[in-house]
PDB file of N, CA and C in Angstrom:
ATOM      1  N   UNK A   1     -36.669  14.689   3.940  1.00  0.00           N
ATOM      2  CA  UNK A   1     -35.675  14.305   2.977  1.00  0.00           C
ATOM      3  C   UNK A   1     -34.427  13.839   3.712  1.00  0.00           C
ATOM      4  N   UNK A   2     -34.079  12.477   3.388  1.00  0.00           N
ATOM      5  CA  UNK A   2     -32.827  12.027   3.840  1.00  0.00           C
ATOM      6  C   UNK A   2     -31.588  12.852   3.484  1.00  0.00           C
ATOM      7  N   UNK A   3     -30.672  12.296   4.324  1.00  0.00           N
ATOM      8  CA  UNK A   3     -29.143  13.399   4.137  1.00  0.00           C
ATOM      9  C   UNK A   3     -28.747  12.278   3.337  1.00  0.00           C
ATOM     10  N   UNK A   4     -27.314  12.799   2.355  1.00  0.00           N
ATOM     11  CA  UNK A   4     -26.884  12.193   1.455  1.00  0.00           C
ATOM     12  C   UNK A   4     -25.569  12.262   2.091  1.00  0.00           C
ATOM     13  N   UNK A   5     -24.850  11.004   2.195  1.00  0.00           N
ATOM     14  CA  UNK A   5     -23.102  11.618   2.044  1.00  0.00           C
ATOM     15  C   UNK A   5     -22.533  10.842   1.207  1.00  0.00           C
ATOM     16  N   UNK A   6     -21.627  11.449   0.992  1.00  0.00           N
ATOM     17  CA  UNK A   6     -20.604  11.012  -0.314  1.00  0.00           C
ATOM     18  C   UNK A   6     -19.367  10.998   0.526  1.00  0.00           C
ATOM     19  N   UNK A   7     -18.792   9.630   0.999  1.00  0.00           N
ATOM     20  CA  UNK A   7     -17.646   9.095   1.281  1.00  0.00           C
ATOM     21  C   UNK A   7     -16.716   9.132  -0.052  1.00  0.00           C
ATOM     22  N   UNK A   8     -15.392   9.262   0.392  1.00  0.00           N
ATOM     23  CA  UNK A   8     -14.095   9.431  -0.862  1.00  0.00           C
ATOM     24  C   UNK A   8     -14.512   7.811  -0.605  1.00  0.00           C
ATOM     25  N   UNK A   9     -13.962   7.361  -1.849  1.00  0.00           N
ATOM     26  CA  UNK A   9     -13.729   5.834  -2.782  1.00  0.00           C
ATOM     27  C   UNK A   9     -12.004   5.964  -2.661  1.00  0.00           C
ATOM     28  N   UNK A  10     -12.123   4.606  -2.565  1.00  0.00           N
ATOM     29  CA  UNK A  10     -11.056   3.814  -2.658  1.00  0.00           C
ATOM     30  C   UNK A  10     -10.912   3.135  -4.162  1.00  0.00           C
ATOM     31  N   UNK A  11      -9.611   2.895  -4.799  1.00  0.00           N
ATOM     32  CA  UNK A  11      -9.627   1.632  -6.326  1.00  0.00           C
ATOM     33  C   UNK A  11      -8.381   0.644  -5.899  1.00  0.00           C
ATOM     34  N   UNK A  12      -8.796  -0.509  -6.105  1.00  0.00           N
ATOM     35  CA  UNK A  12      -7.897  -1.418  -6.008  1.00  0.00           C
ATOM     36  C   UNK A  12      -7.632  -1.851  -7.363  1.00  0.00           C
ATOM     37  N   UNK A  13      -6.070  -1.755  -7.724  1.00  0.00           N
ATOM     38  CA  UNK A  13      -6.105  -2.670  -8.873  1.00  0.00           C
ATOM     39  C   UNK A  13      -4.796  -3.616  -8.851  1.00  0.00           C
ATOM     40  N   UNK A  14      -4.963  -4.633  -8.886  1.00  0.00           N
ATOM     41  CA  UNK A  14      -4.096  -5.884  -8.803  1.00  0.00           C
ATOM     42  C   UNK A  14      -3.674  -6.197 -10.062  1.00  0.00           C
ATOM     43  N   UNK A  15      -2.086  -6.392 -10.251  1.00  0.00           N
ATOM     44  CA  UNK A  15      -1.715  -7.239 -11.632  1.00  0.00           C
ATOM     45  C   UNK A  15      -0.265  -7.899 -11.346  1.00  0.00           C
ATOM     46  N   UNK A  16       0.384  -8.721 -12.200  1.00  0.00           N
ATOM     47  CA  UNK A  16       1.402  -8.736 -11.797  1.00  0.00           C
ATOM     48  C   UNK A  16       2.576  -8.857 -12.865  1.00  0.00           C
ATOM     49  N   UNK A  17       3.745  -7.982 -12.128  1.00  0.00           N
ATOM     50  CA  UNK A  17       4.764  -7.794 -13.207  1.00  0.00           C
ATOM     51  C   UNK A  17       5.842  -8.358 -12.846  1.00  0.00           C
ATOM     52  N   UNK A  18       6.968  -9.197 -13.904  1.00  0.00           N
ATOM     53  CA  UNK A  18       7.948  -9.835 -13.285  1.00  0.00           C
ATOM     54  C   UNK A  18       7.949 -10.291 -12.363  1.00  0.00           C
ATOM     55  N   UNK A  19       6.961 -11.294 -11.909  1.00  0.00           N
ATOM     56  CA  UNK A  19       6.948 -11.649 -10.967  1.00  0.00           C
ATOM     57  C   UNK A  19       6.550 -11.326  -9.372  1.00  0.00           C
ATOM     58  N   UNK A  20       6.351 -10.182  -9.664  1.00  0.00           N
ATOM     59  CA  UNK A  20       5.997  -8.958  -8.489  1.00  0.00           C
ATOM     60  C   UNK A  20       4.309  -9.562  -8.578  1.00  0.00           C
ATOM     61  N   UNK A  21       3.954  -9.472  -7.457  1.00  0.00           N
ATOM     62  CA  UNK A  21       2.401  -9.043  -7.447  1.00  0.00           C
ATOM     63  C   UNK A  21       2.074  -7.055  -7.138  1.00  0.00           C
ATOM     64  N   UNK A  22       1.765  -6.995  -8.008  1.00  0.00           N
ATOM     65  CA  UNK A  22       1.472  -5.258  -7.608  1.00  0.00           C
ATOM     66  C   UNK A  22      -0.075  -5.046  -7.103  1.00  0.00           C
ATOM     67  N   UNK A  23      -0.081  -3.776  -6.019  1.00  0.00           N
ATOM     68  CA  UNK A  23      -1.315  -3.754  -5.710  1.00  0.00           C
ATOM     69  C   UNK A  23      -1.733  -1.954  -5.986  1.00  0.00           C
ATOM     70  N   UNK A  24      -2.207  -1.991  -6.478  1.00  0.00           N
ATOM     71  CA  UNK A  24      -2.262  -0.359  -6.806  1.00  0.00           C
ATOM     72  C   UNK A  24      -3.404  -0.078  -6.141  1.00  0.00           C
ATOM     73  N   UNK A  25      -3.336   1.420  -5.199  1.00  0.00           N
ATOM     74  CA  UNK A  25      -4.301   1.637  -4.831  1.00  0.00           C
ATOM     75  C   UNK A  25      -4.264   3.518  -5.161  1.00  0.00           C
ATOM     76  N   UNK A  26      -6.192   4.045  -5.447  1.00  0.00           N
ATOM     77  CA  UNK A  26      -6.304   5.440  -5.269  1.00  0.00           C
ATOM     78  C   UNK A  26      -7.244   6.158  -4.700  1.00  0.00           C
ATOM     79  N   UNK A  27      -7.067   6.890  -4.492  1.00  0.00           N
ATOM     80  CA  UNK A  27      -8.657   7.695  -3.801  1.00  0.00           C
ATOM     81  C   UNK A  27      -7.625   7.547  -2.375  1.00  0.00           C
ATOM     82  N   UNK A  28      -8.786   7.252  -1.096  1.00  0.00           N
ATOM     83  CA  UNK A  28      -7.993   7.168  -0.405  1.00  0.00           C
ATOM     84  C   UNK A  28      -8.317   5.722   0.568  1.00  0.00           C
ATOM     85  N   UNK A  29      -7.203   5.653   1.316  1.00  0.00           N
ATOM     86  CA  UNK A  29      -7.187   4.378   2.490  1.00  0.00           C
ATOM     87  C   UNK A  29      -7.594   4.756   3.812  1.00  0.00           C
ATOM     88  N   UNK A  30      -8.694   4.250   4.266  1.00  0.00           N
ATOM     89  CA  UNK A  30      -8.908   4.732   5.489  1.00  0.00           C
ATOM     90  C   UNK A  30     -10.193   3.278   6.466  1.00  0.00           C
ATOM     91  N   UNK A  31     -10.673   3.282   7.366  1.00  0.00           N
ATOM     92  CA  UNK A  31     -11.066   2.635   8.052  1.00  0.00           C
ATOM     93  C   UNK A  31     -12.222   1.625   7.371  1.00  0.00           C
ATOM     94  N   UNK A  32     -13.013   2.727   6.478  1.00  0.00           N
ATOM     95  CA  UNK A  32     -14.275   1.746   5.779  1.00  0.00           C
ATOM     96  C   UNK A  32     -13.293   1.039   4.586  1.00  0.00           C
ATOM     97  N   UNK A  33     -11.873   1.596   3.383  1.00  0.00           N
ATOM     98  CA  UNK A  33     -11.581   0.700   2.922  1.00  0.00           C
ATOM     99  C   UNK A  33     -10.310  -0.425   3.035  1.00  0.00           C
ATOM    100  N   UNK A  34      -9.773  -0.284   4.621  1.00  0.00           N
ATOM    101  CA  UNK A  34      -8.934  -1.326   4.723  1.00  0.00           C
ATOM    102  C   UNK A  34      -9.095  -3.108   4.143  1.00  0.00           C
ATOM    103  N   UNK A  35     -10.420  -2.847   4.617  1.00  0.00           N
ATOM    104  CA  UNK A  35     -10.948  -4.575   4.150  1.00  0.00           C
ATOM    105  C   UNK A  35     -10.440  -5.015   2.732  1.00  0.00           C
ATOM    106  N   UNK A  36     -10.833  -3.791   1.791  1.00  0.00           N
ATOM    107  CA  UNK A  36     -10.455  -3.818   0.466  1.00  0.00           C
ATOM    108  C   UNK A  36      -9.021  -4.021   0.141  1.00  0.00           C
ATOM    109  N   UNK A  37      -8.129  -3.431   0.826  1.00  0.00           N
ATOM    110  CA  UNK A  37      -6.487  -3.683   1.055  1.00  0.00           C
ATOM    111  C   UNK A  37      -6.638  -5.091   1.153  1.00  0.00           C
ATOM    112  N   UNK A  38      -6.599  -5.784   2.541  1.00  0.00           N
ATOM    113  CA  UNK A  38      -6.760  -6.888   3.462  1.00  0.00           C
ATOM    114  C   UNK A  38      -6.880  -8.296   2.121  1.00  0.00           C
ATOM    115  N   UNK A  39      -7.878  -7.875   1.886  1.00  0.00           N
ATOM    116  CA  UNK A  39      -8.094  -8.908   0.855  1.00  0.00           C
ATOM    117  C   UNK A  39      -7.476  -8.888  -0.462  1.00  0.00           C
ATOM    118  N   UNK A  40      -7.038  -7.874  -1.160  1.00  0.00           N
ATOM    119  CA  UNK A  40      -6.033  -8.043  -2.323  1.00  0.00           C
ATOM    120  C   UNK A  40      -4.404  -9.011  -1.893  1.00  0.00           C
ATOM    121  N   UNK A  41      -4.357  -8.105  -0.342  1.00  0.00           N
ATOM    122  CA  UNK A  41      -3.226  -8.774   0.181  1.00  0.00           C
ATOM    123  C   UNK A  41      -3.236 -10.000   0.399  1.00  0.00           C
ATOM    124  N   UNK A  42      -4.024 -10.739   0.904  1.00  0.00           N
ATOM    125  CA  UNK A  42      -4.262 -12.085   0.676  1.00  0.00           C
ATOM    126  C   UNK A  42      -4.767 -12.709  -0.418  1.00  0.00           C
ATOM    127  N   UNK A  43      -4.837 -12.238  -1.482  1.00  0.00           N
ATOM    128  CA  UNK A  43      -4.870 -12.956  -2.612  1.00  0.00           C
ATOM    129  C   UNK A  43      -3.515 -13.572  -3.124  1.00  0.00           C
ATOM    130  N   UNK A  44      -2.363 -12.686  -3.188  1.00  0.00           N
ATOM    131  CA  UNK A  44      -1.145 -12.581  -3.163  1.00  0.00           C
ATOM    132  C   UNK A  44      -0.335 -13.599  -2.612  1.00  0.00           C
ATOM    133  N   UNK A  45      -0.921 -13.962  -1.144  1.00  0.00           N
ATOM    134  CA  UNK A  45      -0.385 -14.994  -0.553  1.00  0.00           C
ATOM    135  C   UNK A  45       1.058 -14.971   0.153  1.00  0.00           C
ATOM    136  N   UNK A  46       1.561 -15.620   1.274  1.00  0.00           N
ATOM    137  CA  UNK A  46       2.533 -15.207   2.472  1.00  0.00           C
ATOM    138  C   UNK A  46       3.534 -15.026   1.851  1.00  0.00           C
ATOM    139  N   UNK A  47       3.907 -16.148   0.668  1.00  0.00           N
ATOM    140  CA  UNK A  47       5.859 -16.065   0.555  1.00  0.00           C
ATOM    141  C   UNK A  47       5.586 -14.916  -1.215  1.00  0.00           C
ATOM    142  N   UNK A  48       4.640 -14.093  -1.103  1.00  0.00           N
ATOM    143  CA  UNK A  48       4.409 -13.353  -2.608  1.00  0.00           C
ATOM    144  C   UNK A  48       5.709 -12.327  -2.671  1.00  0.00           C
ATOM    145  N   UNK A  49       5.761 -11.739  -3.706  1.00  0.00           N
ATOM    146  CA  UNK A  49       6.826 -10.674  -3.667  1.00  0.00           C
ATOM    147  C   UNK A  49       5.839  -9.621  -4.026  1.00  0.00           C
ATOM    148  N   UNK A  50       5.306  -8.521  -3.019  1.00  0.00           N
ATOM    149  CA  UNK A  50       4.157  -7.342  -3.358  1.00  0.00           C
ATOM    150  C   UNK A  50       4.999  -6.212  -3.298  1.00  0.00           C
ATOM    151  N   UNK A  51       4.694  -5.218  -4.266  1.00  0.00           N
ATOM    152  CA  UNK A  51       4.760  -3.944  -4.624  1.00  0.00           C
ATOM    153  C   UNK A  51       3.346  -3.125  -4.344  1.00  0.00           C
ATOM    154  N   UNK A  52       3.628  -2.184  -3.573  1.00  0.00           N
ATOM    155  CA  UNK A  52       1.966  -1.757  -3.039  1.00  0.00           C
ATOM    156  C   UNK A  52       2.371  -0.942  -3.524  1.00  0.00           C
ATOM    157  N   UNK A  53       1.517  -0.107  -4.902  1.00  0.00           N
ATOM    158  CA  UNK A  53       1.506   1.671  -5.377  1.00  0.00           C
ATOM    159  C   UNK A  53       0.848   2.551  -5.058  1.00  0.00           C
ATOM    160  N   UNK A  54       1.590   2.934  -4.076  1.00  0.00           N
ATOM    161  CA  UNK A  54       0.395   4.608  -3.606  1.00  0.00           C
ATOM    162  C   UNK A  54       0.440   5.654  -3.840  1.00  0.00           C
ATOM    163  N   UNK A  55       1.091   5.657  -5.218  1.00  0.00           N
ATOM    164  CA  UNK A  55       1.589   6.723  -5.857  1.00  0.00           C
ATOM    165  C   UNK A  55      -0.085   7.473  -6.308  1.00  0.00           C
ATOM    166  N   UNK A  56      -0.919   7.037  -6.277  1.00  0.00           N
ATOM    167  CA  UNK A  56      -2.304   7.490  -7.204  1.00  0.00           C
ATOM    168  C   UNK A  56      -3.085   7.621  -5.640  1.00  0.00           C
ATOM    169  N   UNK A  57      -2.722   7.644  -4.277  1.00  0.00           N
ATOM    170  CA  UNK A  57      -3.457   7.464  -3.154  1.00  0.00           C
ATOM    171  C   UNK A  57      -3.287   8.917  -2.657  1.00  0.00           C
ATOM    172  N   UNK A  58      -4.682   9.176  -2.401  1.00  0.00           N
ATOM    173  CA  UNK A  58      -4.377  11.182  -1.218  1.00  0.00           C
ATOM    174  C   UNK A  58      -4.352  10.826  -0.290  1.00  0.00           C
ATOM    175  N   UNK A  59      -5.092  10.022   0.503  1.00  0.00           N
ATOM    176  CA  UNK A  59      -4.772   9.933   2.012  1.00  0.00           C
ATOM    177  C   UNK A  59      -4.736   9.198   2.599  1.00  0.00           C
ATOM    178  N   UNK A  60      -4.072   8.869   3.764  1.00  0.00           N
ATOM    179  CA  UNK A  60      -4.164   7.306   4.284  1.00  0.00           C
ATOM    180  C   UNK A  60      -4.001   8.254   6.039  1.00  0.00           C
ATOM    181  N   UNK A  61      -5.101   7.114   6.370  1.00  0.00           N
ATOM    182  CA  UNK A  61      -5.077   7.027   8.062  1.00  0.00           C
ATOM    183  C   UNK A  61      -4.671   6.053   8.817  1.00  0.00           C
ATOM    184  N   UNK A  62      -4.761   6.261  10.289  1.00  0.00           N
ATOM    185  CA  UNK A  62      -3.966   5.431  11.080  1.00  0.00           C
ATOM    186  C   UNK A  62      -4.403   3.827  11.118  1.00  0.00           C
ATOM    187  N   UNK A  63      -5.697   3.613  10.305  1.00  0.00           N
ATOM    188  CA  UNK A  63      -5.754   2.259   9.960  1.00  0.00           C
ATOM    189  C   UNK A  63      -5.212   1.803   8.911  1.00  0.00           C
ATOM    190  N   UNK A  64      -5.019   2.436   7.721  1.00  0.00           N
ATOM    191  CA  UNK A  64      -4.530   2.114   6.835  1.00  0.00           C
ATOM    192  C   UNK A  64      -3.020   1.489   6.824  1.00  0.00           C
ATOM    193  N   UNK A  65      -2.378   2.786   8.002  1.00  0.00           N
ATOM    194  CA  UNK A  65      -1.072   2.630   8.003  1.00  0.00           C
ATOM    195  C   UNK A  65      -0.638   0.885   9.099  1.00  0.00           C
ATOM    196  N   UNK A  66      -1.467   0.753   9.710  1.00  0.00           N
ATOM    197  CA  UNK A  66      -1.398  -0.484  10.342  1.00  0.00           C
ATOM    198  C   UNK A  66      -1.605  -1.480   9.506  1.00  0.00           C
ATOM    199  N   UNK A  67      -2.617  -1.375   8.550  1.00  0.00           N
ATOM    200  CA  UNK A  67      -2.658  -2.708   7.364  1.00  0.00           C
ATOM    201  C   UNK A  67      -1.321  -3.245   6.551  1.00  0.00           C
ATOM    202  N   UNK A  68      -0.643  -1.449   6.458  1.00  0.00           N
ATOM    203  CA  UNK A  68       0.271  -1.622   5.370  1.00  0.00           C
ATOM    204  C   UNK A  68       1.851  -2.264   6.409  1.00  0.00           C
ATOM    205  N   UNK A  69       1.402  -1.822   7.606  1.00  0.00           N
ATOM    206  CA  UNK A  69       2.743  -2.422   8.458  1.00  0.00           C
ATOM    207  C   UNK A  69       2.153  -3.891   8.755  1.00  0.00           C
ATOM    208  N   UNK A  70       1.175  -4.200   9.160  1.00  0.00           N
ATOM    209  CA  UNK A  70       0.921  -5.979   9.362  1.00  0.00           C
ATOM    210  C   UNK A  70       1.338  -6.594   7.920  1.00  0.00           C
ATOM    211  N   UNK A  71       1.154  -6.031   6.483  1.00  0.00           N
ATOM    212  CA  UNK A  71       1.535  -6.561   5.595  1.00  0.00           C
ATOM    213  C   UNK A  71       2.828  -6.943   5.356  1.00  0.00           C
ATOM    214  N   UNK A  72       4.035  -5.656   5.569  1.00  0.00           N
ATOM    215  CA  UNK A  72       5.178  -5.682   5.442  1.00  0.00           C
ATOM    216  C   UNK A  72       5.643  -7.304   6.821  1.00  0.00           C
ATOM    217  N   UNK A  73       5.270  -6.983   7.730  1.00  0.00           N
ATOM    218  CA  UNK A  73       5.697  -7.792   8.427  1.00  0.00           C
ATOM    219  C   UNK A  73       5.040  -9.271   8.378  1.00  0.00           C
ATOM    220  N   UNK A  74       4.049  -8.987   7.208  1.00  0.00           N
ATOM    221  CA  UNK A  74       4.231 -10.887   7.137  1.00  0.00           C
ATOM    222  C   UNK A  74       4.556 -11.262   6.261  1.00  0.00           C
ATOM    223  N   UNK A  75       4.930 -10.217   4.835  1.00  0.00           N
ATOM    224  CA  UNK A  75       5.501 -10.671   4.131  1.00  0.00           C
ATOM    225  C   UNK A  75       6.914 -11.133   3.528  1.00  0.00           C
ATOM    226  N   UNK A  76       7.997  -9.927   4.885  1.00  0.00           N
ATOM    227  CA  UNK A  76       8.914  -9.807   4.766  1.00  0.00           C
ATOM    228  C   UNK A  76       9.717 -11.028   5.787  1.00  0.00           C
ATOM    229  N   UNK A  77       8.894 -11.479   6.257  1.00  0.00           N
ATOM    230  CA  UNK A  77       9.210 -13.055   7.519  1.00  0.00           C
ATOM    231  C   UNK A  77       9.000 -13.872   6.868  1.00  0.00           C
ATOM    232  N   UNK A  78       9.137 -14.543   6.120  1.00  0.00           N
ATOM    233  CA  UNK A  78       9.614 -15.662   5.274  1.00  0.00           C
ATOM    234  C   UNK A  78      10.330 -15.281   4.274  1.00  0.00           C
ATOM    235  N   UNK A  79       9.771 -16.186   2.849  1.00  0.00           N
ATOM    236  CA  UNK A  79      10.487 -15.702   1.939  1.00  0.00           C
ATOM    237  C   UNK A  79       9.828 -15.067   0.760  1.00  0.00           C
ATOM    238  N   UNK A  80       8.742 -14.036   1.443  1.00  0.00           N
ATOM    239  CA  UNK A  80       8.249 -12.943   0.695  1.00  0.00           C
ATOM    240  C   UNK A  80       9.196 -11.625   0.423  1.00  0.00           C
ATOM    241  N   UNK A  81       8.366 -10.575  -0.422  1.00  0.00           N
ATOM    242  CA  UNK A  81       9.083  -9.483  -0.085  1.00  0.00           C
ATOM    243  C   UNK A  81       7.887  -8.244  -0.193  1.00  0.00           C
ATOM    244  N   UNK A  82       8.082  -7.557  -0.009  1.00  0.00           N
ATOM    245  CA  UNK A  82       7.072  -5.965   0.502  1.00  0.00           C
ATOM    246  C   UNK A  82       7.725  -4.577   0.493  1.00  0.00           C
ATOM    247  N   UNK A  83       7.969  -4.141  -1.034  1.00  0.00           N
ATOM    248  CA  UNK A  83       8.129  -2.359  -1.271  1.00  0.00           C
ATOM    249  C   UNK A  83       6.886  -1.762  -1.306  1.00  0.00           C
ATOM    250  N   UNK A  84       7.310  -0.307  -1.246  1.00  0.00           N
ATOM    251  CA  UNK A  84       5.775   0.399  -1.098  1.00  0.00           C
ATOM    252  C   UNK A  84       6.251   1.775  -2.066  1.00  0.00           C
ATOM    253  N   UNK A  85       5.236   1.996  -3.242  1.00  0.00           N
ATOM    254  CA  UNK A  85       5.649   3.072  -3.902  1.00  0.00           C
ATOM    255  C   UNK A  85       5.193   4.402  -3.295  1.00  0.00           C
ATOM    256  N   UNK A  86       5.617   5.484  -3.543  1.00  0.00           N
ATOM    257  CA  UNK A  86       4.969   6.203  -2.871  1.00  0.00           C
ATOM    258  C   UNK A  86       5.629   7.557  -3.632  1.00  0.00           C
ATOM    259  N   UNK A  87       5.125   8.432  -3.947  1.00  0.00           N
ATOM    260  CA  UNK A  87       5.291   9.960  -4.352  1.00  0.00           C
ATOM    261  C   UNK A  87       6.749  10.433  -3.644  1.00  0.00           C
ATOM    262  N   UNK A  88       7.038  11.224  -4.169  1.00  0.00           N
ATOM    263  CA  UNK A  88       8.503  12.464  -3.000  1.00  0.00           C
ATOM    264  C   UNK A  88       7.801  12.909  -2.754  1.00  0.00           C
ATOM    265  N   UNK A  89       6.548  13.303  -2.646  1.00  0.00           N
ATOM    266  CA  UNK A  89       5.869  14.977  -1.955  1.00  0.00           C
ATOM    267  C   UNK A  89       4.608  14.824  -1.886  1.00  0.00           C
ATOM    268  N   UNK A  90       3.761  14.978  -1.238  1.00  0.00           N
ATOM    269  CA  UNK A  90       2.620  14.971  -0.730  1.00  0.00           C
ATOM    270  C   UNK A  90       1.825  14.639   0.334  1.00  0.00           C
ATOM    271  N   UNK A  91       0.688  14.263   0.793  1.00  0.00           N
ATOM    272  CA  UNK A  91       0.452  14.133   2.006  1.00  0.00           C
ATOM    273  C   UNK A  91       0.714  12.521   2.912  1.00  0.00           C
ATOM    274  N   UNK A  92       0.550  11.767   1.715  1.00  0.00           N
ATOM    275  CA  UNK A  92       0.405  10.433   1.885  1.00  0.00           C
ATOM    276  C   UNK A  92       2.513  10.077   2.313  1.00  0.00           C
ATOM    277  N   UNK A  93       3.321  10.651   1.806  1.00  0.00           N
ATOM    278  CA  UNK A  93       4.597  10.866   2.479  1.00  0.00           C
ATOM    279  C   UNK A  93       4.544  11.529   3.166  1.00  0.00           C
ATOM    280  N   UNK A  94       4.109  12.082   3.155  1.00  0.00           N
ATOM    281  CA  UNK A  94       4.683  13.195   4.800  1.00  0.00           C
ATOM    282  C   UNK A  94       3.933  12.661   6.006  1.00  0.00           C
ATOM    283  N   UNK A  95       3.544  11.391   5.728  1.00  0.00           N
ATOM    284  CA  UNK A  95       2.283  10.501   6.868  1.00  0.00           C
ATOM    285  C   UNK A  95       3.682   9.715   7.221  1.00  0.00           C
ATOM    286  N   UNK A  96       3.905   8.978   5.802  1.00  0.00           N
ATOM    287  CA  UNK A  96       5.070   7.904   6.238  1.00  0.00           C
ATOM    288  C   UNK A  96       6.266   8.743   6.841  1.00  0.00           C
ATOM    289  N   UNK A  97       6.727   9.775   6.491  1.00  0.00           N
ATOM    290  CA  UNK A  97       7.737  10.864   7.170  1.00  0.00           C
ATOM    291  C   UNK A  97       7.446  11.001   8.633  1.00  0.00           C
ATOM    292  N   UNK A  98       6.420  11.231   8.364  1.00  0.00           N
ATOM    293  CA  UNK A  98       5.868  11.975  10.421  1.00  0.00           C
ATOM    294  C   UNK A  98       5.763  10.819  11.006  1.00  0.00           C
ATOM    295  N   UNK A  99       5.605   9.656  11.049  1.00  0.00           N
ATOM    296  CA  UNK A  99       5.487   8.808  11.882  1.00  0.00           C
ATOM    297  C   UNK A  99       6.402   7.625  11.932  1.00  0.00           C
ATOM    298  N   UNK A 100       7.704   8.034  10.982  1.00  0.00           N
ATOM    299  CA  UNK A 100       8.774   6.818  10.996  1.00  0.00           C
ATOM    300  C   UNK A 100       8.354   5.818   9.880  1.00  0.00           C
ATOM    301  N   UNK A 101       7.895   5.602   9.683  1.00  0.00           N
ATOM    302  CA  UNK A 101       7.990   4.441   8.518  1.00  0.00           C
ATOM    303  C   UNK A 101       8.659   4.411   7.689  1.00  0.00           C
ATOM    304  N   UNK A 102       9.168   5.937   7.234  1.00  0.00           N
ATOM    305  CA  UNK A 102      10.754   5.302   6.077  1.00  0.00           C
ATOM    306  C   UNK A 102      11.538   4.586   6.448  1.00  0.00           C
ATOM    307  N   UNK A 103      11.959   4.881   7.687  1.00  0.00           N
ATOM    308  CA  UNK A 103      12.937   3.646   8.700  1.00  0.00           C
ATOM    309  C   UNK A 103      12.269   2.322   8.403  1.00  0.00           C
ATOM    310  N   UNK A 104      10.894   1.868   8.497  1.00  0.00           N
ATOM    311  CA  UNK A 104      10.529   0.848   8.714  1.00  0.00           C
ATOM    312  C   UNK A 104      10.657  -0.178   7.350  1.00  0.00           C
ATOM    313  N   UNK A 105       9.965   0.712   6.462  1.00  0.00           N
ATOM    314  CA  UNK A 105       9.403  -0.249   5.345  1.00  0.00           C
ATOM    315  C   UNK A 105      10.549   0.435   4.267  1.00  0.00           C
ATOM    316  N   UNK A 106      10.647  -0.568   2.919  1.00  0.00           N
ATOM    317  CA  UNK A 106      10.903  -0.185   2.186  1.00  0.00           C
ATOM    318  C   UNK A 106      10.341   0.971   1.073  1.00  0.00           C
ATOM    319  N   UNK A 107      10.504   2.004   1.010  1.00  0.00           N
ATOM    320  CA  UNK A 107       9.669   2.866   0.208  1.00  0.00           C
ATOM    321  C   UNK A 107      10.555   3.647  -0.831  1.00  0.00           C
ATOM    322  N   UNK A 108      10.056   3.843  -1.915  1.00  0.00           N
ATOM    323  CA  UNK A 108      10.862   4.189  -3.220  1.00  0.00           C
ATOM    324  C   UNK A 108       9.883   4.873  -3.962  1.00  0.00           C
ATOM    325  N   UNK A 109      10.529   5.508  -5.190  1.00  0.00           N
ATOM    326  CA  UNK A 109       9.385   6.921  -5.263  1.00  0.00           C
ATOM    327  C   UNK A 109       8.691   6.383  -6.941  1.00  0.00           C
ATOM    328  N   UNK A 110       8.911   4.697  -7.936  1.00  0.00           N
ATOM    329  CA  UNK A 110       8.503   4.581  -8.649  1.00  0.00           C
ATOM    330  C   UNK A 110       8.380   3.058  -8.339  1.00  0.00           C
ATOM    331  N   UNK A 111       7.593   2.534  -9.621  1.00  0.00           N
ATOM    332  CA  UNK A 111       6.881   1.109  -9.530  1.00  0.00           C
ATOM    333  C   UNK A 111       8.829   0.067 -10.146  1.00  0.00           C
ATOM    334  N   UNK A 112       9.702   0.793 -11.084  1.00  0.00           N
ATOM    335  CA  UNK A 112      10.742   0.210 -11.351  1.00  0.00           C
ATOM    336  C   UNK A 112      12.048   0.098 -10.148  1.00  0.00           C
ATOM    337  N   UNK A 113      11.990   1.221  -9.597  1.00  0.00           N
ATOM    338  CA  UNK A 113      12.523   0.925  -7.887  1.00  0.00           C
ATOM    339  C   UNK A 113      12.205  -0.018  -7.413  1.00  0.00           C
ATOM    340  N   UNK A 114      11.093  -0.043  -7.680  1.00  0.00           N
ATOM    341  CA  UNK A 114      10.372  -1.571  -6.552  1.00  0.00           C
ATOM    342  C   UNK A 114      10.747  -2.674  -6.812  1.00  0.00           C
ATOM    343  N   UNK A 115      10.204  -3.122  -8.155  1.00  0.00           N
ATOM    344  CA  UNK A 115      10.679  -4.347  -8.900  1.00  0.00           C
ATOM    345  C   UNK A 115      12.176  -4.415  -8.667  1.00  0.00           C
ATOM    346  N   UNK A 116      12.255  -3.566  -8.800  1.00  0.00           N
ATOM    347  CA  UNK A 116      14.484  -3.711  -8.435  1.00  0.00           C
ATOM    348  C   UNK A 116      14.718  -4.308  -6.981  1.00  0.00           C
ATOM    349  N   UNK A 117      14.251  -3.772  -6.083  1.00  0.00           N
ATOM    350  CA  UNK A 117      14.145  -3.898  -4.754  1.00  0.00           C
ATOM    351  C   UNK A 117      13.887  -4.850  -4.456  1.00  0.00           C
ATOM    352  N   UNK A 118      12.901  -5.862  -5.258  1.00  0.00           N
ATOM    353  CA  UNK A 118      12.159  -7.156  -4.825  1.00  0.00           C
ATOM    354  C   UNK A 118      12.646  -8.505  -5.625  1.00  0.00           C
ATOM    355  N   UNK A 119      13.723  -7.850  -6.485  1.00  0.00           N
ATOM    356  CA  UNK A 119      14.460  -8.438  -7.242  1.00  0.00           C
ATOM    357  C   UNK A 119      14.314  -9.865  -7.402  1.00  0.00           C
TER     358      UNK A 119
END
């Protein structure tokens, strides 16, 4: 009898508000679903204004967190823009906490922060 595993799932859901492209993601981000990131993000396109919500995300790893910094930095070099929602408390902040990225990226704790932000 074969072994079974059950990998956590990833959800992408794309829409867009005021102008924002939003990318909502849950479950979690990690090496098998960066691709899935990768490509919403390029749907969006270079000069887009993206709101990434990871408010619904448990965990993100050190690939994930590289997707979400190559994003910021190509979107924020022209005349795109790139907030990132994200919880006050949990693990998926205390990733962006422990490793500097509040410094880096823009991060705000709701989807109306953002839109404000990307104004």
């Amino acid at each position: 009898m074969g072994t079974e595993l059950n990998f956590p799932q990833m959800t992408v859901v794309q829409s867009e508000q005021d102008g924002v492209q939003v990318v909502a993601l849950s479950g979690e981000l990690d090496l098998r679903a960066v691709g899935e990131l990768e490509a919403a993000l390029a749907t969006a396109g270079e000069d887009a204004r993206v709101c990434l919500d990871l408010t619904a995300l448990e965990f993100i790893d050190s690939s994930g967190l590289a997707t979400v910094i190559r994003a910021h930095q190509a979107l924020t070099g022209g005349d795109g823009g790139f907030a990132v929602v994200c919880s006050e408390a949990g693990p998926v902040r205390r990733t962006f906490e422990t490793t500097g990225l509040m410094a880096l990226l823009t991060v705000v704790a709701d989807r109306s922060a953002a839109l404000q932000a990307l104004g």
